[in-house]
C-alpha atoms as a PDB file:
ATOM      1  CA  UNK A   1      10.716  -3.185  25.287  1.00  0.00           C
ATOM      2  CA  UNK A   2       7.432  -2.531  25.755  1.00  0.00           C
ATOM      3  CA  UNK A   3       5.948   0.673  24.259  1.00  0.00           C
ATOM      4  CA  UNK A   4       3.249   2.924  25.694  1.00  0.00           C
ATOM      5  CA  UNK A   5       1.071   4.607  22.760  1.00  0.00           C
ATOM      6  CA  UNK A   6       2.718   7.534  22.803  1.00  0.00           C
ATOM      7  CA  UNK A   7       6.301   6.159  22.300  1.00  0.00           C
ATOM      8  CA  UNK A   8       4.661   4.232  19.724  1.00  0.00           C
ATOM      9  CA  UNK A   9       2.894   7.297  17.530  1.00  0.00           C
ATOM     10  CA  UNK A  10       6.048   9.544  18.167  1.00  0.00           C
ATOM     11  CA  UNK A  11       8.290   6.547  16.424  1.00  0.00           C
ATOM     12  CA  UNK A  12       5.813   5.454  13.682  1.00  0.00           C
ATOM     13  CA  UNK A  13       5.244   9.018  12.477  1.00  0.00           C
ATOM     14  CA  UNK A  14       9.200   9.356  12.721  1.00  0.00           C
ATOM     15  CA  UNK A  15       9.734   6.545  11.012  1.00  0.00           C
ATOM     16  CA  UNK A  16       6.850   7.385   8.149  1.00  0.00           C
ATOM     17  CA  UNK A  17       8.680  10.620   8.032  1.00  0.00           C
ATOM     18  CA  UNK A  18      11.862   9.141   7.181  1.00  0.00           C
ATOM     19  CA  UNK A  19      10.754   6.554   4.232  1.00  0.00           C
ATOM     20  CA  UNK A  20       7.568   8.960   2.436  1.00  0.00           C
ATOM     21  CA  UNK A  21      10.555  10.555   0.843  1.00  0.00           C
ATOM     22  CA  UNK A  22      10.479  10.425  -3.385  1.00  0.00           C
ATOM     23  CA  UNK A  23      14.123   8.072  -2.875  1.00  0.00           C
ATOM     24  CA  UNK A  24      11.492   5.847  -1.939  1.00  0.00           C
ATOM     25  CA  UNK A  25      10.446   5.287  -5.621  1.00  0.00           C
ATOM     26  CA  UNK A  26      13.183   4.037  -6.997  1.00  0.00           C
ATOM     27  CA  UNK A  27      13.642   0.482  -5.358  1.00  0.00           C
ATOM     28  CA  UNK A  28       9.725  -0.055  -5.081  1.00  0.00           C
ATOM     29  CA  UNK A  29       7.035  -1.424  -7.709  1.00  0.00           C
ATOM     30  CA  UNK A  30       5.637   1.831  -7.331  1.00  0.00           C
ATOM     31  CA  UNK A  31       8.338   3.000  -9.475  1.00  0.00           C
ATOM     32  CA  UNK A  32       6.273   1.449 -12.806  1.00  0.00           C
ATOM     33  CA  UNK A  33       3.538   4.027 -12.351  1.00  0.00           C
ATOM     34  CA  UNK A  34       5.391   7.231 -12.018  1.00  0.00           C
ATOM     35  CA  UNK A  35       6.967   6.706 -15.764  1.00  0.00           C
ATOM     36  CA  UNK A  36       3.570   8.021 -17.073  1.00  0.00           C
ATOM     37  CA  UNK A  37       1.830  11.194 -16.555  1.00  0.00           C
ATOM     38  CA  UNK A  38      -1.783  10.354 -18.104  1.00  0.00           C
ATOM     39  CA  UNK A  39      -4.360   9.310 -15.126  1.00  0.00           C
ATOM     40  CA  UNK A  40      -5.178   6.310 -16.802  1.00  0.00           C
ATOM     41  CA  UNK A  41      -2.128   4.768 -17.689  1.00  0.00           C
ATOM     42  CA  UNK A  42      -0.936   5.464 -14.304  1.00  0.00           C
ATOM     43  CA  UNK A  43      -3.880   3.466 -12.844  1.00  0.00           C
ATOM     44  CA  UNK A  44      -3.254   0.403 -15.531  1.00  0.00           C
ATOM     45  CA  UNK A  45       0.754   0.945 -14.530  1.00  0.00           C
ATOM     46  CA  UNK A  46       0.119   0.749 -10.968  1.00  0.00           C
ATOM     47  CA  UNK A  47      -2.305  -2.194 -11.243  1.00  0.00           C
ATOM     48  CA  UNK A  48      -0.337  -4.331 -13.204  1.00  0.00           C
ATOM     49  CA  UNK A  49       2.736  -3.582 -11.258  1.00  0.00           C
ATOM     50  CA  UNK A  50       0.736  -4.231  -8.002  1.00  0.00           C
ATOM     51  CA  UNK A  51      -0.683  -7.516  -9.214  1.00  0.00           C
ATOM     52  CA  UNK A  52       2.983  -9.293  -9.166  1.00  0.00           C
ATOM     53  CA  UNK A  53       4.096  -7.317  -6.186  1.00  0.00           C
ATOM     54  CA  UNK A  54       5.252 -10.266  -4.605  1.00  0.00           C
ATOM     55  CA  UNK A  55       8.824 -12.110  -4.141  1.00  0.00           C
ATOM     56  CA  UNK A  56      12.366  -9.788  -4.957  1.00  0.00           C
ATOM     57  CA  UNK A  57      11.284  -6.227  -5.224  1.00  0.00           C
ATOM     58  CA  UNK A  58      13.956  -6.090  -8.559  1.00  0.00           C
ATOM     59  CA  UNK A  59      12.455  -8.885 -10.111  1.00  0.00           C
ATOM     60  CA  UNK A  60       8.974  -7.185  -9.496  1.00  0.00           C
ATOM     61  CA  UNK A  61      10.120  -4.229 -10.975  1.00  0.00           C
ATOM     62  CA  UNK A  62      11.921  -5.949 -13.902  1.00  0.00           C
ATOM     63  CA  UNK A  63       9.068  -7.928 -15.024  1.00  0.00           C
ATOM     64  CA  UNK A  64       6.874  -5.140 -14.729  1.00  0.00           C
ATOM     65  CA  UNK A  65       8.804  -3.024 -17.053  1.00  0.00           C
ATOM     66  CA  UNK A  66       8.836  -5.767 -19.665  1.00  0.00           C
ATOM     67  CA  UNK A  67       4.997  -5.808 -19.427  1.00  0.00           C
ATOM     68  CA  UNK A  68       4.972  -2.518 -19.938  1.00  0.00           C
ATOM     69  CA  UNK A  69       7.315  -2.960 -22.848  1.00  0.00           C
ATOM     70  CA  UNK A  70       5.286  -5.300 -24.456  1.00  0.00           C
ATOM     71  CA  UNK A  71       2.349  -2.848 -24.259  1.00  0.00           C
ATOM     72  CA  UNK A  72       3.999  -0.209 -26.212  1.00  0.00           C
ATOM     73  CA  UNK A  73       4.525   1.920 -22.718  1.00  0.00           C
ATOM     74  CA  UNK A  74       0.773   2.897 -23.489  1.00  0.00           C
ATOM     75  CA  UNK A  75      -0.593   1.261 -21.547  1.00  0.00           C
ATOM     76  CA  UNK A  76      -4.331   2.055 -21.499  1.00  0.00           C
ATOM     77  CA  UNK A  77      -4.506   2.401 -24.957  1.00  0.00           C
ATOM     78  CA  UNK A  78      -3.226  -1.773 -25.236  1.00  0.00           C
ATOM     79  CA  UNK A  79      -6.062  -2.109 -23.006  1.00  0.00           C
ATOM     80  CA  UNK A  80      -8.412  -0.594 -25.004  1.00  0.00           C
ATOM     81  CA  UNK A  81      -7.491  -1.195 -28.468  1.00  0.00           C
ATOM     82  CA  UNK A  82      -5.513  -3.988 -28.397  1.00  0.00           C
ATOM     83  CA  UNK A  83      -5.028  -6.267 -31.390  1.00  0.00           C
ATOM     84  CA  UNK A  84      -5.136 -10.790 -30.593  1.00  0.00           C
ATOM     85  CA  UNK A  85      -1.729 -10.470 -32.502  1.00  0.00           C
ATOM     86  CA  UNK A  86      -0.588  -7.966 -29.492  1.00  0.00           C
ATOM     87  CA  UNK A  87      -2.109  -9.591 -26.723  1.00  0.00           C
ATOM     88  CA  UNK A  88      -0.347 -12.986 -27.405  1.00  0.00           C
ATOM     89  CA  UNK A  89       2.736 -10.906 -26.841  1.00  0.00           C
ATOM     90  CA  UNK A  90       1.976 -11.346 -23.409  1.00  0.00           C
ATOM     91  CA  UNK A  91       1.884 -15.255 -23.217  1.00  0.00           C
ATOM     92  CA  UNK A  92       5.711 -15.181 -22.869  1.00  0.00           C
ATOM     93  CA  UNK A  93       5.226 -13.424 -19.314  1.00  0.00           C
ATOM     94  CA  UNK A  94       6.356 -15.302 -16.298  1.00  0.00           C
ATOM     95  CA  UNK A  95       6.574 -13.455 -12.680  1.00  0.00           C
ATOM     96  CA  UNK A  96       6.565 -16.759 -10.180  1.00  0.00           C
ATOM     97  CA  UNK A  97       2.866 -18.335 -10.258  1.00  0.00           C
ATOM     98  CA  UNK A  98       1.872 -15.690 -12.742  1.00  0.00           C
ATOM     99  CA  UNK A  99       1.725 -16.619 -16.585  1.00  0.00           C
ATOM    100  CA  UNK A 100       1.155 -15.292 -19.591  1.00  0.00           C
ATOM    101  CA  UNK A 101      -2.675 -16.866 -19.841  1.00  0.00           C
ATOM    102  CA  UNK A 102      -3.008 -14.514 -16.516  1.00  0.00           C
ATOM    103  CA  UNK A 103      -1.748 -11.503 -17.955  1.00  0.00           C
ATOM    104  CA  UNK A 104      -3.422 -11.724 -21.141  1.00  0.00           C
ATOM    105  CA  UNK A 105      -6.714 -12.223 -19.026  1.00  0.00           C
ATOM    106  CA  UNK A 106      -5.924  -9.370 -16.998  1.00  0.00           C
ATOM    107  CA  UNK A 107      -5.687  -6.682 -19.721  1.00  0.00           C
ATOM    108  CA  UNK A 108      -8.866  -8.192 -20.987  1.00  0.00           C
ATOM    109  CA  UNK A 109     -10.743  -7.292 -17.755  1.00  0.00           C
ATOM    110  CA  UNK A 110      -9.345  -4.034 -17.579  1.00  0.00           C
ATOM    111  CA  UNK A 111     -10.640  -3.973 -20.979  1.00  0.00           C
ATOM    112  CA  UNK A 112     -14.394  -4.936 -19.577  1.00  0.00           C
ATOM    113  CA  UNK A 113     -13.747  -2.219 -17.053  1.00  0.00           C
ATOM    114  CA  UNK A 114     -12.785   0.745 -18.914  1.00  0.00           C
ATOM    115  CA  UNK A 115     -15.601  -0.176 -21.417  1.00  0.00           C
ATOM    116  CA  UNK A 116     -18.238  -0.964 -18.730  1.00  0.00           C
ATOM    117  CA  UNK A 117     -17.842   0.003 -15.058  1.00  0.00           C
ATOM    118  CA  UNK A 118     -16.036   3.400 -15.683  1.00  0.00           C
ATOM    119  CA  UNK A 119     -12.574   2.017 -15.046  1.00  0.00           C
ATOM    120  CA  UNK A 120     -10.722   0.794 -12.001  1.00  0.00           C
ATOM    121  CA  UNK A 121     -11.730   4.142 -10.158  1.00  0.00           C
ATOM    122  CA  UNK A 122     -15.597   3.664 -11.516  1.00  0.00           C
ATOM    123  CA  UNK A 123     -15.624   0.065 -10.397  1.00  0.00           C
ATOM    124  CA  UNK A 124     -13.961   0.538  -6.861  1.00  0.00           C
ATOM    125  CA  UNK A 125     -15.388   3.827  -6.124  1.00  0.00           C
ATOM    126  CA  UNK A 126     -18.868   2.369  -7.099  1.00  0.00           C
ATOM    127  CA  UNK A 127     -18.963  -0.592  -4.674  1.00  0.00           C
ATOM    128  CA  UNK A 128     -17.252   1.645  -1.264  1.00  0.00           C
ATOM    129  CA  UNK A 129     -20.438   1.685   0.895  1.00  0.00           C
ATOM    130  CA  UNK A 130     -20.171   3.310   4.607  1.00  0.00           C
ATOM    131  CA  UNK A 131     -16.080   3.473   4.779  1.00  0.00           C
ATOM    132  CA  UNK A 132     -15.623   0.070   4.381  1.00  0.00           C
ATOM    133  CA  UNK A 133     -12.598  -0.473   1.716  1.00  0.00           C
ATOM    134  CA  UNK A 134     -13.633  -4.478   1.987  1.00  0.00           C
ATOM    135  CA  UNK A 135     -17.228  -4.383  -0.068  1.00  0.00           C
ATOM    136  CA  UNK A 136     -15.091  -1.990  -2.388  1.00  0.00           C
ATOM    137  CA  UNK A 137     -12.483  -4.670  -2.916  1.00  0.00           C
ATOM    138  CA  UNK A 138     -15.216  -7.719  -3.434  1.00  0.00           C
ATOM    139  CA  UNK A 139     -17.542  -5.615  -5.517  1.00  0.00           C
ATOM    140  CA  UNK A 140     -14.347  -4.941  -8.089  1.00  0.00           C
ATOM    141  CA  UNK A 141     -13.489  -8.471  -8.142  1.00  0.00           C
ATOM    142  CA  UNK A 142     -16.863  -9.224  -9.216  1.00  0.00           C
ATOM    143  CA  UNK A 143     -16.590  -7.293 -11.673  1.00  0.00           C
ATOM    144  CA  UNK A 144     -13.067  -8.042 -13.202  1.00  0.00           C
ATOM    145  CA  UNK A 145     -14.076 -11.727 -13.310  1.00  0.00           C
ATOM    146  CA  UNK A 146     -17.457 -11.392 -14.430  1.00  0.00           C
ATOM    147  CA  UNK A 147     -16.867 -12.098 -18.451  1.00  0.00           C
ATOM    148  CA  UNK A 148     -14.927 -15.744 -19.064  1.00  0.00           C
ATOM    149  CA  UNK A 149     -11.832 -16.017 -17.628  1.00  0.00           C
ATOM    150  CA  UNK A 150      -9.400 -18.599 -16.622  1.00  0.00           C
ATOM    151  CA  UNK A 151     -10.255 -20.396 -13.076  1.00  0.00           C
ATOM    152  CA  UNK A 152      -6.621 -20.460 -12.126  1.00  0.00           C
ATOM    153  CA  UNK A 153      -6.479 -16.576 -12.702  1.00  0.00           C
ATOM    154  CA  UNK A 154      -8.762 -15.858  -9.958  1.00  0.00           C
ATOM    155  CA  UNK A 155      -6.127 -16.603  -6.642  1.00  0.00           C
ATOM    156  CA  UNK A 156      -4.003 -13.521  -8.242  1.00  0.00           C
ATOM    157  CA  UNK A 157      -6.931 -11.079  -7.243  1.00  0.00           C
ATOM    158  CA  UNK A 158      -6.743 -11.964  -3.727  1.00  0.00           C
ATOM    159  CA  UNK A 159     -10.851 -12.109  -2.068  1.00  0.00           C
ATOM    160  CA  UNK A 160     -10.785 -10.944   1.817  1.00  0.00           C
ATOM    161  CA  UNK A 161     -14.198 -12.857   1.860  1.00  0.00           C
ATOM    162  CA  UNK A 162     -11.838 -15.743   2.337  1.00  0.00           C
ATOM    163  CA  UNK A 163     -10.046 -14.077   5.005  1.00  0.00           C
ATOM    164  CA  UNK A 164      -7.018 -12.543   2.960  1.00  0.00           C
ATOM    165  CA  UNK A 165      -5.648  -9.251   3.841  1.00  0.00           C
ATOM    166  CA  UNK A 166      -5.264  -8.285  -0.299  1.00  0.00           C
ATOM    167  CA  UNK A 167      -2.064  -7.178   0.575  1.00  0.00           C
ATOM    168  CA  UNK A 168      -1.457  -6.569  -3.389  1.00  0.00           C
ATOM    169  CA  UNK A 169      -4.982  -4.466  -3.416  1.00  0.00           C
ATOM    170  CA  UNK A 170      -4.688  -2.596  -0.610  1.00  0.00           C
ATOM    171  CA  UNK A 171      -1.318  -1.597  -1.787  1.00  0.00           C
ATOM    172  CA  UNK A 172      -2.440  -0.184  -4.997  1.00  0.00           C
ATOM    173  CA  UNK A 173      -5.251   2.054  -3.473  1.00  0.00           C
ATOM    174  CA  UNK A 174      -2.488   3.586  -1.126  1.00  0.00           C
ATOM    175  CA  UNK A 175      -1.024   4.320  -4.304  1.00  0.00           C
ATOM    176  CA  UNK A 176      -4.719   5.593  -6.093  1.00  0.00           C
ATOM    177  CA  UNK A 177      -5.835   7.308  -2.908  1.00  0.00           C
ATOM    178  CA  UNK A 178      -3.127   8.797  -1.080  1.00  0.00           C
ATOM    179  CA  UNK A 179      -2.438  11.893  -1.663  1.00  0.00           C
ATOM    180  CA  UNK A 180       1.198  12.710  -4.002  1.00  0.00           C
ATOM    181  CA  UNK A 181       2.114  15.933  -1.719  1.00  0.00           C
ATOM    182  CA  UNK A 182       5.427  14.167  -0.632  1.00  0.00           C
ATOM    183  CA  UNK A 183       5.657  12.452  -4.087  1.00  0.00           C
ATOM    184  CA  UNK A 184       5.292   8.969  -3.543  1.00  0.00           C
ATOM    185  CA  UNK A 185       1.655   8.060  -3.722  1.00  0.00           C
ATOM    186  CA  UNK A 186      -0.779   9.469  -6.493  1.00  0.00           C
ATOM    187  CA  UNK A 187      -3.425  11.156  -5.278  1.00  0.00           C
ATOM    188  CA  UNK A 188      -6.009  10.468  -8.254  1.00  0.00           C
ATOM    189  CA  UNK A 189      -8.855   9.028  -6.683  1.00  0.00           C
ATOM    190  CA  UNK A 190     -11.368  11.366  -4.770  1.00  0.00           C
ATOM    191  CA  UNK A 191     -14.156   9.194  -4.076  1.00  0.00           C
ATOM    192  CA  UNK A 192     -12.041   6.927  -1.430  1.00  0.00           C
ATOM    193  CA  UNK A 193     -11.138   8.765   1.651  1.00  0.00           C
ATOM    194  CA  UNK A 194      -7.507   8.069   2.861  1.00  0.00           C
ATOM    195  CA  UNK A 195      -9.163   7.083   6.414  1.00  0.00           C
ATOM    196  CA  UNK A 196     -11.024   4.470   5.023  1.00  0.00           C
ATOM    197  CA  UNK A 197      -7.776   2.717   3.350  1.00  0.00           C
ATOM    198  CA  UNK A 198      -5.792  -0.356   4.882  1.00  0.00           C
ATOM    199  CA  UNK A 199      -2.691  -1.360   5.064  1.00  0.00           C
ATOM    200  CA  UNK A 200      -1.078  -3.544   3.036  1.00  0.00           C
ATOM    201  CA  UNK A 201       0.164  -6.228   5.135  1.00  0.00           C
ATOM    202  CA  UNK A 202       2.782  -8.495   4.482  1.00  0.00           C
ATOM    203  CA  UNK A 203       5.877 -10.016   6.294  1.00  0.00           C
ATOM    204  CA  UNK A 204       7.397  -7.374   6.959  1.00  0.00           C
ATOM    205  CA  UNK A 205       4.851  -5.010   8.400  1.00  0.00           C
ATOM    206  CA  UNK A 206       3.315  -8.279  10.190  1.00  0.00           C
ATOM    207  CA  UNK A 207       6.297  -8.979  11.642  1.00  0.00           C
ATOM    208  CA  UNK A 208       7.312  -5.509  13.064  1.00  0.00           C
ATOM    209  CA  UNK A 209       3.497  -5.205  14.489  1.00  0.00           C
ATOM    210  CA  UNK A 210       4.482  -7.897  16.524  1.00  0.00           C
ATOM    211  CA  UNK A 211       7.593  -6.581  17.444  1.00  0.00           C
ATOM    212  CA  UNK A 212       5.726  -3.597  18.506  1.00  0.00           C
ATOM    213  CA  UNK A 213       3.083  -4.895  19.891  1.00  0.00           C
ATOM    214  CA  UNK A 214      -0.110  -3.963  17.596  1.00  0.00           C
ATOM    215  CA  UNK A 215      -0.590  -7.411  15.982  1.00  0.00           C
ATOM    216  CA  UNK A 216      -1.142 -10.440  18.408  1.00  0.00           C
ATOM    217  CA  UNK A 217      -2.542 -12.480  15.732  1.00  0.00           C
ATOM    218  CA  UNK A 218       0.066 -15.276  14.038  1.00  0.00           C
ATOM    219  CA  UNK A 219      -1.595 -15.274  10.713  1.00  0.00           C
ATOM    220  CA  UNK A 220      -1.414 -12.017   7.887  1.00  0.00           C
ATOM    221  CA  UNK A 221      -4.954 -12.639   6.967  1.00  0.00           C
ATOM    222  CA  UNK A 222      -8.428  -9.869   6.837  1.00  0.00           C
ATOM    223  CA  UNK A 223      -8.588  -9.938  10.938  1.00  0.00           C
ATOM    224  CA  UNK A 224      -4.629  -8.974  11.694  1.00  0.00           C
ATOM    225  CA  UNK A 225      -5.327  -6.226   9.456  1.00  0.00           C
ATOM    226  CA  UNK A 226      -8.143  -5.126  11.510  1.00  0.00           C
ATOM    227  CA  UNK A 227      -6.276  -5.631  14.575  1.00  0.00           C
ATOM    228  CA  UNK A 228      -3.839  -3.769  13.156  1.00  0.00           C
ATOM    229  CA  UNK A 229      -5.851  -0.785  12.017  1.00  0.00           C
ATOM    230  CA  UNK A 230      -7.834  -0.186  14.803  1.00  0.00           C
ATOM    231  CA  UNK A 231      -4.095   0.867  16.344  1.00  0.00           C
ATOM    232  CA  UNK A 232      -3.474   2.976  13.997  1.00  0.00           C
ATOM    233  CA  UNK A 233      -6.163   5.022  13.303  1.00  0.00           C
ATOM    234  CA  UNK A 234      -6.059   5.893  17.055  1.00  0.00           C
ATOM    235  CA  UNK A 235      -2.269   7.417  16.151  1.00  0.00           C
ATOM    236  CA  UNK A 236      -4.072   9.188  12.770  1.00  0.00           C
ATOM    237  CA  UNK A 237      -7.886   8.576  11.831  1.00  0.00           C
ATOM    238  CA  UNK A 238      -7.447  10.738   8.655  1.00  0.00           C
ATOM    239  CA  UNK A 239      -4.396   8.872   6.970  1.00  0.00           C
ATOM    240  CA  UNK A 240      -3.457   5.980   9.255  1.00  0.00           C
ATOM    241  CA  UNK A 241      -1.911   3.949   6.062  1.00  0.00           C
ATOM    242  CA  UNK A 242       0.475   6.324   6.084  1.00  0.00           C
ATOM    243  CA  UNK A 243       2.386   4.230   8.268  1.00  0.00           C
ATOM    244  CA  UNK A 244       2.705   1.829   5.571  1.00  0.00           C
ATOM    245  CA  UNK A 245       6.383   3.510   5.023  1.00  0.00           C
ATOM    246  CA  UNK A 246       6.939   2.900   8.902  1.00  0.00           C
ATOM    247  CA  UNK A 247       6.314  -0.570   9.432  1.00  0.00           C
ATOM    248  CA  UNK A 248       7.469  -1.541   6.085  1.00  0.00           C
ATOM    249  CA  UNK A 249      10.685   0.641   5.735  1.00  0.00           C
ATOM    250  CA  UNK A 250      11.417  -0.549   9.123  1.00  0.00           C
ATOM    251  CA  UNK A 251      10.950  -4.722   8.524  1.00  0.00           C
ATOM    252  CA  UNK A 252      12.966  -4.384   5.074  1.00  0.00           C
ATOM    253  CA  UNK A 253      15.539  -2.439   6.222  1.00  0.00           C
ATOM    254  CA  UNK A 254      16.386  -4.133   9.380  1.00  0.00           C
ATOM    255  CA  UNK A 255      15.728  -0.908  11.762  1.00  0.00           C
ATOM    256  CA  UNK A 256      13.968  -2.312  14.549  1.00  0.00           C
ATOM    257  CA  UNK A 257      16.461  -3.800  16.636  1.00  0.00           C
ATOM    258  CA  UNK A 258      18.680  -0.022  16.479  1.00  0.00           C
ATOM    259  CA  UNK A 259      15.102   1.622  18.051  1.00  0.00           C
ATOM    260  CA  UNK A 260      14.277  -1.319  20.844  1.00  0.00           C
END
């Protein structure tokens, strides 16, 4: 079927109407986050749980709650005033590719950020020049890997300078910057405008653009997402991420064929 644009925005916004729902939460990494209520151990949640967002979304979300076990469920605090006896907790961790070395890296530059750049909002918010959410994402990777780290370490903070979409990243500052009216995303970060986010693009969203007919492009890399976007912010220039829940709720549960 082909789809004029406005078939398109009247089923998108449907369709973001029908997964932005707080049932949402429970199956999703973004579950990890909304155990805490303090701004900064949501953002360390959220990040950590982002980071190994990849592969079986219960595995995600089981590993993530063992890291957050293993950090006392204070999260920031083990950041900040962790002991080397309870970091090398964390060298038991194992999500796919990711190991404990990563993970015991990865409080330590949260450490360097909380202690240097004003946090993950201070470092992200600092670097956001002129809308564009891509010198915000390369600017914080600078500076999360600018005190020693290990060189494997770097390919799980994913670098659109290389052409990836940061699916992982973008995901997270849906999570930072959206606002929490419908009780899904957080809301916490002010500096970010919601217009200026991007989706996070994976299979599934990828592979329902297609369907749709907003994504030409075969690979999920920095220019599908900008193909992508430029779509979407035509159907909502103030929160066009918000069809994150659309195109995602719609490849994972199988609902495209019952709308074509």
């Amino acid at each position: 079927m082909k789809w004029s644009p406005s078939q398109l925005k009247e089923l998108l916004d449907e369709e973001a109407e029908r997964y932005e729902r707080f049932g949402f939460i429970e199956s999703d990494p973004i579950s990890i986050p909304h155990f805490f209520s303090k701004k900064e151990d949501i953002e360390v949640a959220a990040f950590l749980a982002a980071t190994i967002s990849w592969g079986n979304r219960k595995s995600i979300i089981a590993n993530a709650s063992k890291w957050m076990n293993w950090m006392d469920h204070q999260p920031h605090d083990f950041v900040l005033n962790h002991s080397k006896r309870e970091l090398m907790r964390l060298k038991k961790f194992v999500h796919r590719t990711f190991n404990g070395d990563d993970a015991m890296f990865f409080v330590k530059g949260l450490q360097h950020l909380y202690l240097n750049h004003g946090g993950l909002e201070g470092s992200f918010s600092r670097h956001f020049k002129k809308g564009d959410i891509r010198t915000s994402i390369i600017g914080f990777r600078e500076d999360f890997f600018e005190i020693p780290h290990p060189v494997r370490t770097t390919k799980h903070v994913s670098n659109p300078e290389t052409g990836s979409s940061s699916k992982r990243i973008n995901m997270f500052l849906r999570w930072m910057v959206r606002p929490g009216t419908k009780g899904v995303d957080f809301g916490l970060w002010n500096a970010i405008p919601t217009s200026a986010l991007m989706l996070p693009l994976d299979v599934h969203t990828g592979n329902v653009a297609r369907e749709l007919g907003i994504l030409q492009r075969n690979q999920n890399d920095w220019k599908a997402l900008e193909e992508i976007m430029t779509t979407l912010r035509l159907f909502d220039k103030n929160d066009p991420v918000k069809y994150d829940f659309a195109l995602f709720g719609m490849g994972v549960n199988n609902r495209f064929n019952a709308t074509s």
